[in-house]
PDB file of N, CA and C in Angstrom:
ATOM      1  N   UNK A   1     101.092 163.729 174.639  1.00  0.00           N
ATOM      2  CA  UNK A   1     100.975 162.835 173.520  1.00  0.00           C
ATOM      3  C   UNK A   1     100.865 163.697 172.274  1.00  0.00           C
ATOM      4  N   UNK A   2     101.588 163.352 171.506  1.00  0.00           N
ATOM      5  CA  UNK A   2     101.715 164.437 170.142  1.00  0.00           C
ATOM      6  C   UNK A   2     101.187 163.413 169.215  1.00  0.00           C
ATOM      7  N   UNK A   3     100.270 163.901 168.686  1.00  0.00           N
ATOM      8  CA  UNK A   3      99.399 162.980 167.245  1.00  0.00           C
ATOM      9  C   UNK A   3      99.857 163.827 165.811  1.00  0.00           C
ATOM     10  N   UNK A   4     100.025 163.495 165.219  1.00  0.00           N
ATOM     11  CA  UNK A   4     100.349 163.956 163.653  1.00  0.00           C
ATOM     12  C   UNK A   4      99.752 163.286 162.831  1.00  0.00           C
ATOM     13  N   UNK A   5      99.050 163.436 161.631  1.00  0.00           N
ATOM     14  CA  UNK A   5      99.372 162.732 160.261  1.00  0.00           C
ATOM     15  C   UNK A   5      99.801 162.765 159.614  1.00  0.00           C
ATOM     16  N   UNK A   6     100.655 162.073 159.053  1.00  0.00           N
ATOM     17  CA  UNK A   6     101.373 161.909 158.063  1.00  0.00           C
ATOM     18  C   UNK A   6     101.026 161.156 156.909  1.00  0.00           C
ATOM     19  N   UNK A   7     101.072 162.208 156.232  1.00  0.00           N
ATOM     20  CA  UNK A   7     100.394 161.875 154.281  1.00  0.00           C
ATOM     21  C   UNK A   7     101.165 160.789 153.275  1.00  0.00           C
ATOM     22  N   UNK A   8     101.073 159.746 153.128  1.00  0.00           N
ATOM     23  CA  UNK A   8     101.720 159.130 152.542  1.00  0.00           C
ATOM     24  C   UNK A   8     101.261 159.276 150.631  1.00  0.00           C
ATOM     25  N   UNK A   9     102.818 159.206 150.604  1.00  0.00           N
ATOM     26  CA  UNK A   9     102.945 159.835 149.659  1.00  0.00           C
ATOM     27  C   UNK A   9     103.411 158.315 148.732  1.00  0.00           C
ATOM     28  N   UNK A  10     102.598 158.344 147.604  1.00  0.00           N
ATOM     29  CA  UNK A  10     103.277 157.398 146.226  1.00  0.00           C
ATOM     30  C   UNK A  10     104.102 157.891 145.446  1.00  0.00           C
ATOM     31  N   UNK A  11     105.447 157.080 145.124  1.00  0.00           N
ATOM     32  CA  UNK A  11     106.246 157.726 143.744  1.00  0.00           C
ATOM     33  C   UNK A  11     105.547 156.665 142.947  1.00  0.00           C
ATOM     34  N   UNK A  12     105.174 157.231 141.688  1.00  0.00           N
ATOM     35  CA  UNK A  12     104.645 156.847 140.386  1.00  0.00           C
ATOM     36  C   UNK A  12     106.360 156.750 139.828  1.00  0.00           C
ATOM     37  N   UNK A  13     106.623 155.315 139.510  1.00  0.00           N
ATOM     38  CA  UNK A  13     107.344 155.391 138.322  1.00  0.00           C
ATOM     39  C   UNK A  13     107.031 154.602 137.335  1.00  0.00           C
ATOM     40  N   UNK A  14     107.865 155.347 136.480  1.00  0.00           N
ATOM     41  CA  UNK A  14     107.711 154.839 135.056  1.00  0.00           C
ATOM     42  C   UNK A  14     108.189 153.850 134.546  1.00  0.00           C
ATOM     43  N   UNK A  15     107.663 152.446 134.096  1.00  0.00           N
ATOM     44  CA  UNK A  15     108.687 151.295 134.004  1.00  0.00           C
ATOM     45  C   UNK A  15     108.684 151.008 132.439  1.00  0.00           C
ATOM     46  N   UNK A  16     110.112 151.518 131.797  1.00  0.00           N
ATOM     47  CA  UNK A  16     110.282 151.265 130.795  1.00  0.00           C
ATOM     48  C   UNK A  16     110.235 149.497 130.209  1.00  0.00           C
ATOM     49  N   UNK A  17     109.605 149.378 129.089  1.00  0.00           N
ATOM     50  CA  UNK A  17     109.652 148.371 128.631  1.00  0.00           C
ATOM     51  C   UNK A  17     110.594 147.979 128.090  1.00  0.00           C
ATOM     52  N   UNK A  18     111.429 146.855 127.638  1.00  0.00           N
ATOM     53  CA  UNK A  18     112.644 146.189 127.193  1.00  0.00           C
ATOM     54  C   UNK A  18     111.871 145.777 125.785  1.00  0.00           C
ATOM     55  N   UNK A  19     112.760 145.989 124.613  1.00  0.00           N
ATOM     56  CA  UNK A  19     112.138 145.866 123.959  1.00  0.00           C
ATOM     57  C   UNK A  19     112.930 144.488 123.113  1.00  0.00           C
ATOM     58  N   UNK A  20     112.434 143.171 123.244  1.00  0.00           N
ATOM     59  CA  UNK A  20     112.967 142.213 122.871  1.00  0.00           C
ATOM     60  C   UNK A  20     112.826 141.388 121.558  1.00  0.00           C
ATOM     61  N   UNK A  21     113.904 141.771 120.818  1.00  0.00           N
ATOM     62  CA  UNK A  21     113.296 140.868 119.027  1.00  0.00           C
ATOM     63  C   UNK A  21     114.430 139.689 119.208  1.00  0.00           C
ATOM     64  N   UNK A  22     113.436 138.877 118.569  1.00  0.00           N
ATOM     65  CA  UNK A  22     114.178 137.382 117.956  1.00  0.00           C
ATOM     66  C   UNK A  22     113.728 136.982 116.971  1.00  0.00           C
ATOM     67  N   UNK A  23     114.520 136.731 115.991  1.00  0.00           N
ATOM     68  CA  UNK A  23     114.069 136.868 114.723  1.00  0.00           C
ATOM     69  C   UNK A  23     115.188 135.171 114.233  1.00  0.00           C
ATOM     70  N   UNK A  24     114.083 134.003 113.961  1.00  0.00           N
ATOM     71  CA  UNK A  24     115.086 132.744 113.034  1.00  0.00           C
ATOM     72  C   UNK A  24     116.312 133.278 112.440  1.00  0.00           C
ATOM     73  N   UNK A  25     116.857 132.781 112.395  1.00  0.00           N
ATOM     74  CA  UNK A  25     117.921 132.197 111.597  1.00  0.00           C
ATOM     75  C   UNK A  25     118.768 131.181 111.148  1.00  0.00           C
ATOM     76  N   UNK A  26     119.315 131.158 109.896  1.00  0.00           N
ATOM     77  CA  UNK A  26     119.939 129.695 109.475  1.00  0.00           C
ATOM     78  C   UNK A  26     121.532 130.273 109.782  1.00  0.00           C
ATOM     79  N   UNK A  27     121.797 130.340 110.798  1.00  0.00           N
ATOM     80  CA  UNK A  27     123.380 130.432 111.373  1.00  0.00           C
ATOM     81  C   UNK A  27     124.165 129.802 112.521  1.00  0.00           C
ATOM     82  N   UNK A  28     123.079 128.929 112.668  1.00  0.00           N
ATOM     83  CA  UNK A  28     123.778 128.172 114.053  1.00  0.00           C
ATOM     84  C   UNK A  28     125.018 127.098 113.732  1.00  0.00           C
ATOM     85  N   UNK A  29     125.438 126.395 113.839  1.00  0.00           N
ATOM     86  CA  UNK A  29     126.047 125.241 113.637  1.00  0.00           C
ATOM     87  C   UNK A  29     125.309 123.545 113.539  1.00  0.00           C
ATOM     88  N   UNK A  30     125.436 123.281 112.071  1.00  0.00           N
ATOM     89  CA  UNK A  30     124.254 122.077 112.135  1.00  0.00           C
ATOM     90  C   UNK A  30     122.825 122.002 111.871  1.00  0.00           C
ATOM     91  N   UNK A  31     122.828 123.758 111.335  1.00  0.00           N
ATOM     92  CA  UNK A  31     121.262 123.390 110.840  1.00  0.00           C
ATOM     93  C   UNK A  31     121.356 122.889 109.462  1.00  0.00           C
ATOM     94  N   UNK A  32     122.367 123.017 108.651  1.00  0.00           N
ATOM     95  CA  UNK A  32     121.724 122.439 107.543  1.00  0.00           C
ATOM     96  C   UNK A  32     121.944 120.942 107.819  1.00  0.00           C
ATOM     97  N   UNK A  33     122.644 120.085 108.715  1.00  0.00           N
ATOM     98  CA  UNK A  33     122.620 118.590 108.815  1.00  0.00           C
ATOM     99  C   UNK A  33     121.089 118.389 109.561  1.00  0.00           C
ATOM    100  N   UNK A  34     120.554 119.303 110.342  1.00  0.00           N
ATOM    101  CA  UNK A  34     119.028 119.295 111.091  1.00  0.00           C
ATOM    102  C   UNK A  34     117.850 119.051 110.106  1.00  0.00           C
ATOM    103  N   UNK A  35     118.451 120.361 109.175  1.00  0.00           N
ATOM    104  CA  UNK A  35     117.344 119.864 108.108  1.00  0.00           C
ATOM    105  C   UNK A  35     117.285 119.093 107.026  1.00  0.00           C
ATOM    106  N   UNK A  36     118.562 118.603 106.784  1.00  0.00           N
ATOM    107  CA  UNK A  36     118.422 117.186 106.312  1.00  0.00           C
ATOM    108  C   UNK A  36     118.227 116.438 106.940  1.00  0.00           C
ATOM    109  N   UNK A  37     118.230 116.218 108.321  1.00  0.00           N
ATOM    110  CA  UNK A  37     117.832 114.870 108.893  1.00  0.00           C
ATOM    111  C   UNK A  37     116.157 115.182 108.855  1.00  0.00           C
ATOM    112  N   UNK A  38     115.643 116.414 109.311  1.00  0.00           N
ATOM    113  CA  UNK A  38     114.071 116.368 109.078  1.00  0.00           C
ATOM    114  C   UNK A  38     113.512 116.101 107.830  1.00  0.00           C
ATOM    115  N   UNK A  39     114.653 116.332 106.511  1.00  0.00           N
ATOM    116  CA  UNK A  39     113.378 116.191 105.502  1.00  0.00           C
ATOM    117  C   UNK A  39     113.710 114.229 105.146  1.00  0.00           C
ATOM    118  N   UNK A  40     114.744 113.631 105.526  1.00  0.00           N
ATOM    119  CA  UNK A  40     114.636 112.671 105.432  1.00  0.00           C
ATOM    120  C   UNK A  40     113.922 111.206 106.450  1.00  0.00           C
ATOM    121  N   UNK A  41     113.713 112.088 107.789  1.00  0.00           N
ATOM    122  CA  UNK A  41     112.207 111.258 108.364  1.00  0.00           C
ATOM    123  C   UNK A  41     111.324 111.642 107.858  1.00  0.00           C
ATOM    124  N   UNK A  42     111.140 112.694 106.995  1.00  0.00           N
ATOM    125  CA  UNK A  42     109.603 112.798 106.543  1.00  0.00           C
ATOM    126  C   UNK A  42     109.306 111.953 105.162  1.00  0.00           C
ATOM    127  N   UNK A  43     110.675 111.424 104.658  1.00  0.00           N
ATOM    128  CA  UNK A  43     110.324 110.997 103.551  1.00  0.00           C
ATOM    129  C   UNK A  43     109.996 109.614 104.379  1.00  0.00           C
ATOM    130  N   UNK A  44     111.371 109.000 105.248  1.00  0.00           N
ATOM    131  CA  UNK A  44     110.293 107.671 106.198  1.00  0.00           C
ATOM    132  C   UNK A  44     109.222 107.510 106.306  1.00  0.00           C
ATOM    133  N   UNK A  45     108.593 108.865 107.092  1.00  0.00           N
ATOM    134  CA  UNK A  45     107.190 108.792 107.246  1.00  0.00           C
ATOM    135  C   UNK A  45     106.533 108.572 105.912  1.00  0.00           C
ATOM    136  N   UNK A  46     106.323 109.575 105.360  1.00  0.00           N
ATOM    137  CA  UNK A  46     105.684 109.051 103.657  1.00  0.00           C
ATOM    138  C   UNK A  46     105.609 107.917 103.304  1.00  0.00           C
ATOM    139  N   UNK A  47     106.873 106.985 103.102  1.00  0.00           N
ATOM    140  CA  UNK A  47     107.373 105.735 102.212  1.00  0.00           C
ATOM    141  C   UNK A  47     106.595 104.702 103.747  1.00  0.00           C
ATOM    142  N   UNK A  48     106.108 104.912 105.086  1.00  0.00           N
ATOM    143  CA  UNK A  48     105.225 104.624 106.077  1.00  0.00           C
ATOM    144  C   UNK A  48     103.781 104.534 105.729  1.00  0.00           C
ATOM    145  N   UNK A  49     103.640 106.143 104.911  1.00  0.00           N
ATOM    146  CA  UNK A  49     102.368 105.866 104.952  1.00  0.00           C
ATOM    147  C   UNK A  49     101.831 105.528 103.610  1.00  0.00           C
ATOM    148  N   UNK A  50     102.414 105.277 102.729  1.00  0.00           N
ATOM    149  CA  UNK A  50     102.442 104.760 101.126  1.00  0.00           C
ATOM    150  C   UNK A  50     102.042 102.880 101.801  1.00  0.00           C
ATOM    151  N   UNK A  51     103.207 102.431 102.370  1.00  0.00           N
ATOM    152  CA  UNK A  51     102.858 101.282 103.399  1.00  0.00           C
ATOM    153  C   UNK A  51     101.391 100.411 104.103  1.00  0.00           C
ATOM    154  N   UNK A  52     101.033 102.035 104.523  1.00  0.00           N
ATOM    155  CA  UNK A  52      99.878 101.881 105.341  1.00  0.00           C
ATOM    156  C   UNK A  52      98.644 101.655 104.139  1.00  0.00           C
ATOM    157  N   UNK A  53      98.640 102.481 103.395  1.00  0.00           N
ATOM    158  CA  UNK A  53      97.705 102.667 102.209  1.00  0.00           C
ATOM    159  C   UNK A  53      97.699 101.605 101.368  1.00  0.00           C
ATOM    160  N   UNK A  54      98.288 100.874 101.101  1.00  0.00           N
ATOM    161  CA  UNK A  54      99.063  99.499 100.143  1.00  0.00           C
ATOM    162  C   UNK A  54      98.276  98.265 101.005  1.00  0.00           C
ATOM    163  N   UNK A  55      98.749  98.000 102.563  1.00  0.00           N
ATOM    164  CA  UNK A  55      98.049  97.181 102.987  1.00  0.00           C
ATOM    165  C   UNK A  55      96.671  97.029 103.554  1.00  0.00           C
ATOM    166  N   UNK A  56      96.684  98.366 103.946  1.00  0.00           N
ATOM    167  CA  UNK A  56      94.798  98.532 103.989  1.00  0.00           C
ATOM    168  C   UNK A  56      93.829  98.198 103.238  1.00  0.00           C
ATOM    169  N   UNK A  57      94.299  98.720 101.749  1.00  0.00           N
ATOM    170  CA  UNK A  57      93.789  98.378 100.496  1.00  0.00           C
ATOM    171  C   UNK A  57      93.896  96.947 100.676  1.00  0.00           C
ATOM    172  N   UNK A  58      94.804  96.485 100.472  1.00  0.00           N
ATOM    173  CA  UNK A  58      94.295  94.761 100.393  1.00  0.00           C
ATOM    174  C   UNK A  58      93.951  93.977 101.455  1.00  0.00           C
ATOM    175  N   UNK A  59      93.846  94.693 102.987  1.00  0.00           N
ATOM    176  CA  UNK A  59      93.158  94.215 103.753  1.00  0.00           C
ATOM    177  C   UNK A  59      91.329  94.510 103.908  1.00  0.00           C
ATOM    178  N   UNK A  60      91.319  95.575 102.812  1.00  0.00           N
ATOM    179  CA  UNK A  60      90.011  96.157 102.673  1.00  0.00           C
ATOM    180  C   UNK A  60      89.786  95.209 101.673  1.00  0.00           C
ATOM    181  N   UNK A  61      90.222  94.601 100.498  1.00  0.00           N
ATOM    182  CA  UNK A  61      89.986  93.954  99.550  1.00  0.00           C
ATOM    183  C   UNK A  61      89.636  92.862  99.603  1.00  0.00           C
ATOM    184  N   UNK A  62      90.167  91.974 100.524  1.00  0.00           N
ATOM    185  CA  UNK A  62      89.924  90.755 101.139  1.00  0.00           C
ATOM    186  C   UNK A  62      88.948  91.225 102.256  1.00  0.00           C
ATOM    187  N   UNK A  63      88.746  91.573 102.981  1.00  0.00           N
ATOM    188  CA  UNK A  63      88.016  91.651 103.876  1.00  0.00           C
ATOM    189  C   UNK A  63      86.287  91.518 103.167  1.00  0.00           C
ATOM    190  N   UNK A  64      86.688  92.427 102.207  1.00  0.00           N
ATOM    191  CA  UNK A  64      84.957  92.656 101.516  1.00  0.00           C
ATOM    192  C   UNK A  64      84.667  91.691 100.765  1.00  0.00           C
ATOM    193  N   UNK A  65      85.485  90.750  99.981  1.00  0.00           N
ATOM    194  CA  UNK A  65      85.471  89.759  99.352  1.00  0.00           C
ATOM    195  C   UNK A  65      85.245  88.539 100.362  1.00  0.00           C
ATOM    196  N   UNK A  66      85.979  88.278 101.430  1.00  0.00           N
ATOM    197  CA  UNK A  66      85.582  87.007 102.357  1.00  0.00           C
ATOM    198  C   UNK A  66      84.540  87.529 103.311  1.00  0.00           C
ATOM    199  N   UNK A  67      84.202  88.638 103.057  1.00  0.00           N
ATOM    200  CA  UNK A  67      82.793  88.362 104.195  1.00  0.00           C
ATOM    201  C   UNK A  67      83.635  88.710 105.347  1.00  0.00           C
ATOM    202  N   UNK A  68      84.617  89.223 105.912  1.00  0.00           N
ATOM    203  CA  UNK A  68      85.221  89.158 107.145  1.00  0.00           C
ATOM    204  C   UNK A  68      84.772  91.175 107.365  1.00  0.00           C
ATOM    205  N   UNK A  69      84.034  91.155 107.967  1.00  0.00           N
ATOM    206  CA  UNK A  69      83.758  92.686 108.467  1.00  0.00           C
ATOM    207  C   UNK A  69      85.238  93.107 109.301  1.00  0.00           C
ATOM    208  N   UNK A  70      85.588  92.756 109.975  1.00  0.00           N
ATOM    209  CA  UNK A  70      86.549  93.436 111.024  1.00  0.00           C
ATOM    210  C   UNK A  70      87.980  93.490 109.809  1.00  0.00           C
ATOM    211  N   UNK A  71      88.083  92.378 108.966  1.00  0.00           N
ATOM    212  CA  UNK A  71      89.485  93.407 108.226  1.00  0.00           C
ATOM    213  C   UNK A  71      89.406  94.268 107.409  1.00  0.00           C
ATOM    214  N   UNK A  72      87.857  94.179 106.769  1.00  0.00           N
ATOM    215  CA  UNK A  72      87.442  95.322 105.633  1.00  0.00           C
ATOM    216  C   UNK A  72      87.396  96.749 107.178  1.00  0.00           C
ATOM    217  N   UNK A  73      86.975  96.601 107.421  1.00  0.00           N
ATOM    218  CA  UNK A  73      86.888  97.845 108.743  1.00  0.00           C
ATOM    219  C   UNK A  73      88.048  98.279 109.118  1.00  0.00           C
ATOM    220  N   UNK A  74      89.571  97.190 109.357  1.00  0.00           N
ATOM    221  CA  UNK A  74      90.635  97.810 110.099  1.00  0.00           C
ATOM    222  C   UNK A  74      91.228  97.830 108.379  1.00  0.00           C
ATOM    223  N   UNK A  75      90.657  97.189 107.245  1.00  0.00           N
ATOM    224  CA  UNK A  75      91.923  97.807 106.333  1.00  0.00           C
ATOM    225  C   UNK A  75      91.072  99.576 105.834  1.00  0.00           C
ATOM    226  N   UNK A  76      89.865  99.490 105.850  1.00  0.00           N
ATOM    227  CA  UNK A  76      89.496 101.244 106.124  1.00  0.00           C
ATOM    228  C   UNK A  76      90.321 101.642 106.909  1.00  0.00           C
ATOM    229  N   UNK A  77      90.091 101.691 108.250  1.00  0.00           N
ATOM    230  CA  UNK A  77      91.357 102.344 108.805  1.00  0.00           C
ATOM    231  C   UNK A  77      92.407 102.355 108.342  1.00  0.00           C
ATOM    232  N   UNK A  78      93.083 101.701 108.121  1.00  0.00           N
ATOM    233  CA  UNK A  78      94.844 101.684 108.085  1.00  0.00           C
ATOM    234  C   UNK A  78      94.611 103.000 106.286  1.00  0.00           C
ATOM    235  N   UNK A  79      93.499 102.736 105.310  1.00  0.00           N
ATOM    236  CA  UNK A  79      94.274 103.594 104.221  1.00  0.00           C
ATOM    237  C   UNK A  79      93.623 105.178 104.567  1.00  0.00           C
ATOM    238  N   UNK A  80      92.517 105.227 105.801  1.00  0.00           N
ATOM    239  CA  UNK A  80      92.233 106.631 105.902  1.00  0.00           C
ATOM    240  C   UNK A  80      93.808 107.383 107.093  1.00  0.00           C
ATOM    241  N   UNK A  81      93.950 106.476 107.697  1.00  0.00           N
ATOM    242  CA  UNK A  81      95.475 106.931 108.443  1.00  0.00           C
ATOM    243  C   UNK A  81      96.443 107.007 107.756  1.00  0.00           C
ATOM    244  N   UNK A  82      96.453 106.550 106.512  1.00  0.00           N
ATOM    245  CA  UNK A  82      97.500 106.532 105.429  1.00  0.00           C
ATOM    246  C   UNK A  82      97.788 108.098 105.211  1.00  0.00           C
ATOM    247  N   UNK A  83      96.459 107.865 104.786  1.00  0.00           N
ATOM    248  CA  UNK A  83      96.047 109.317 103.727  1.00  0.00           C
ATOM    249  C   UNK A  83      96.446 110.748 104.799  1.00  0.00           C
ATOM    250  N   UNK A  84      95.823 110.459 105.898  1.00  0.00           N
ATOM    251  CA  UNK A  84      95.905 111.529 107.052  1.00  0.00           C
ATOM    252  C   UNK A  84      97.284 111.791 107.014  1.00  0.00           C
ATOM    253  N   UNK A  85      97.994 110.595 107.353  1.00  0.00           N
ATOM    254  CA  UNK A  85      99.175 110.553 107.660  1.00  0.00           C
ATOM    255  C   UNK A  85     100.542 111.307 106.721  1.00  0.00           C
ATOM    256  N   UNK A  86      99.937 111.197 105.195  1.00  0.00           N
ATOM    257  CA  UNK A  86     100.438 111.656 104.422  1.00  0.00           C
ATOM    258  C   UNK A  86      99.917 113.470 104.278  1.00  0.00           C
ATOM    259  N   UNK A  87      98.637 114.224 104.421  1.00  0.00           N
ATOM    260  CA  UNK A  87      98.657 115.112 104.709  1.00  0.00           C
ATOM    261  C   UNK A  87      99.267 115.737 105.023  1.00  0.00           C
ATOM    262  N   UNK A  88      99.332 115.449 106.966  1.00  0.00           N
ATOM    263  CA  UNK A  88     100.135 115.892 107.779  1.00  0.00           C
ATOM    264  C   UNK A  88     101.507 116.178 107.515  1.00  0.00           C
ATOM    265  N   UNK A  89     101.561 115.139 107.221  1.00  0.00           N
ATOM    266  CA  UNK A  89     103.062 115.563 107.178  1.00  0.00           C
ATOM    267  C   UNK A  89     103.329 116.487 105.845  1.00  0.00           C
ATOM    268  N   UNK A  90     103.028 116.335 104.981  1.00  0.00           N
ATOM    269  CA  UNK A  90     103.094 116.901 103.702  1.00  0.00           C
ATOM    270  C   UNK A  90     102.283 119.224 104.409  1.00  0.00           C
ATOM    271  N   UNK A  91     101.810 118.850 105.110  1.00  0.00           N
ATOM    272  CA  UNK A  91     101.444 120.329 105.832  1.00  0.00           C
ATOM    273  C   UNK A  91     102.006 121.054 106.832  1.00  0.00           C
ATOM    274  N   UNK A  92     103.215 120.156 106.932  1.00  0.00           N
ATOM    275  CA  UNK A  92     103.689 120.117 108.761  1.00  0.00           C
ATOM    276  C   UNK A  92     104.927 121.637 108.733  1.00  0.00           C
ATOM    277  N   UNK A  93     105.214 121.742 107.648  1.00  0.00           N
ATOM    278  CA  UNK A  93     106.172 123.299 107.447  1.00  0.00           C
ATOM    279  C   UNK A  93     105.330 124.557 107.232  1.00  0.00           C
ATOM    280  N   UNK A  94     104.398 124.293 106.650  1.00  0.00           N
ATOM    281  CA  UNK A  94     103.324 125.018 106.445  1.00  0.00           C
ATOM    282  C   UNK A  94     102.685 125.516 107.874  1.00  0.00           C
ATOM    283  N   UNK A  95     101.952 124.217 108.775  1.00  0.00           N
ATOM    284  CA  UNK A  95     101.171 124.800 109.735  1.00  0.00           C
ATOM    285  C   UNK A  95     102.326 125.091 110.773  1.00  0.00           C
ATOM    286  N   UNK A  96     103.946 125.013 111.401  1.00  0.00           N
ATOM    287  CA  UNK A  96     104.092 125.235 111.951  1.00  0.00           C
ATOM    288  C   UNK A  96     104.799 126.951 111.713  1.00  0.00           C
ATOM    289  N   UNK A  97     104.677 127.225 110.256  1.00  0.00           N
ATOM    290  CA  UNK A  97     105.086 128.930 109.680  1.00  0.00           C
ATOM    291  C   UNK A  97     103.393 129.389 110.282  1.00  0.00           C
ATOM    292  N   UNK A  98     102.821 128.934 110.454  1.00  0.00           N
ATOM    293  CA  UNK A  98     101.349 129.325 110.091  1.00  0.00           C
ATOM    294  C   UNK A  98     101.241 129.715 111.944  1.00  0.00           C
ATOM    295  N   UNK A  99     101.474 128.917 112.556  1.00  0.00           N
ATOM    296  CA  UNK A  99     101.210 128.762 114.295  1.00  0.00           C
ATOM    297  C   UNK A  99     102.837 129.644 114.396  1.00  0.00           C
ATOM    298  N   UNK A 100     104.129 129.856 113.882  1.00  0.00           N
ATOM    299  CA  UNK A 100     104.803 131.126 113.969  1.00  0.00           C
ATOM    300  C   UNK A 100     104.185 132.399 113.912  1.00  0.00           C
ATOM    301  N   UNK A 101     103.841 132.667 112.561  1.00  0.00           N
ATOM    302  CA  UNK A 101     103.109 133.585 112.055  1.00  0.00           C
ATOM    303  C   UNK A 101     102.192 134.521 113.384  1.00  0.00           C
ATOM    304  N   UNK A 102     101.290 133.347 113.791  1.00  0.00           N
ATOM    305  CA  UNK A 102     100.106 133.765 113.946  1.00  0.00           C
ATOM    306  C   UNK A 102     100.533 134.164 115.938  1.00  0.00           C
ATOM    307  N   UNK A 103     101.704 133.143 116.352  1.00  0.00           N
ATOM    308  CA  UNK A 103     102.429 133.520 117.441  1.00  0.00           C
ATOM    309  C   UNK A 103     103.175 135.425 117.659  1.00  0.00           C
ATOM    310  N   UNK A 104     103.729 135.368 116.660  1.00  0.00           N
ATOM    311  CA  UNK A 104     104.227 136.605 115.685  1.00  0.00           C
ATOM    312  C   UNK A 104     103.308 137.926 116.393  1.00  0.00           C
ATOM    313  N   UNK A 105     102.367 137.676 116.277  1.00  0.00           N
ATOM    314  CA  UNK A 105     101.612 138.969 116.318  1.00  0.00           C
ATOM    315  C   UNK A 105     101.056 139.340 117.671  1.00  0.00           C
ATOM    316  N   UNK A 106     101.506 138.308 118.710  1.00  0.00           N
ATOM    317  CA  UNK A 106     100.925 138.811 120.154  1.00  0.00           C
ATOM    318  C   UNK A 106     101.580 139.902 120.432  1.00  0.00           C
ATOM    319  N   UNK A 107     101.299 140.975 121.045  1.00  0.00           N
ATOM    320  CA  UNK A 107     101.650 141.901 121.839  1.00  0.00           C
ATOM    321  C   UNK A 107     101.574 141.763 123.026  1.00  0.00           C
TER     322      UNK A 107
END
């Protein structure tokens, strides 16, 4: 019976990294019809939430005037969702450069 050991041996290699950039651009086909169609739902949305704010108000107006708690309450709601609503959107190029940006920097 012949016994041996045999040394096992590791190759260490070296695994080069790929080094991958992507960087926006306005060259595809159809972005400028893209971004006219986005900035014109956002004006929807707006001329939505101009809407929302308009009838809240006078569901808040009446509500507090007739004594009716639940429409003074849902026309609060409807002009603080107005307002939100108009924020948002009015921030929405902003926070998604901002959540790029901040994507941007993982290693």
């Amino acid at each position: 019976m012949f016994l041996s050991t045999a040394s096992t041996t590791f190759a260490t290699a070296s695994v080069a990294r790929l080094a991958v950039a992507v960087d926006p651009n306005s060259k595809l086909p159809g972005t400028a019809q893209l971004s006219t169609l986005v900035g014109g739902l956002m004006t929807w949305v707006l001329l939505a939430c101009v809407l929302a704010v308009l009838a809240g108000a006078a569901a808040w107006g009446f509500g507090a005037r007739s004594g009716h708690f639940g429409a003074s309450q849902q026309g609060r709601t409807m002009v603080i969702g107005g307002v939100a609503g108009a924020v948002i959107t009015g921030a929405a190029a902003a926070l998604v450069n901002f959540g790029f940006g901040l994507g941007a920097t993982v290693r």
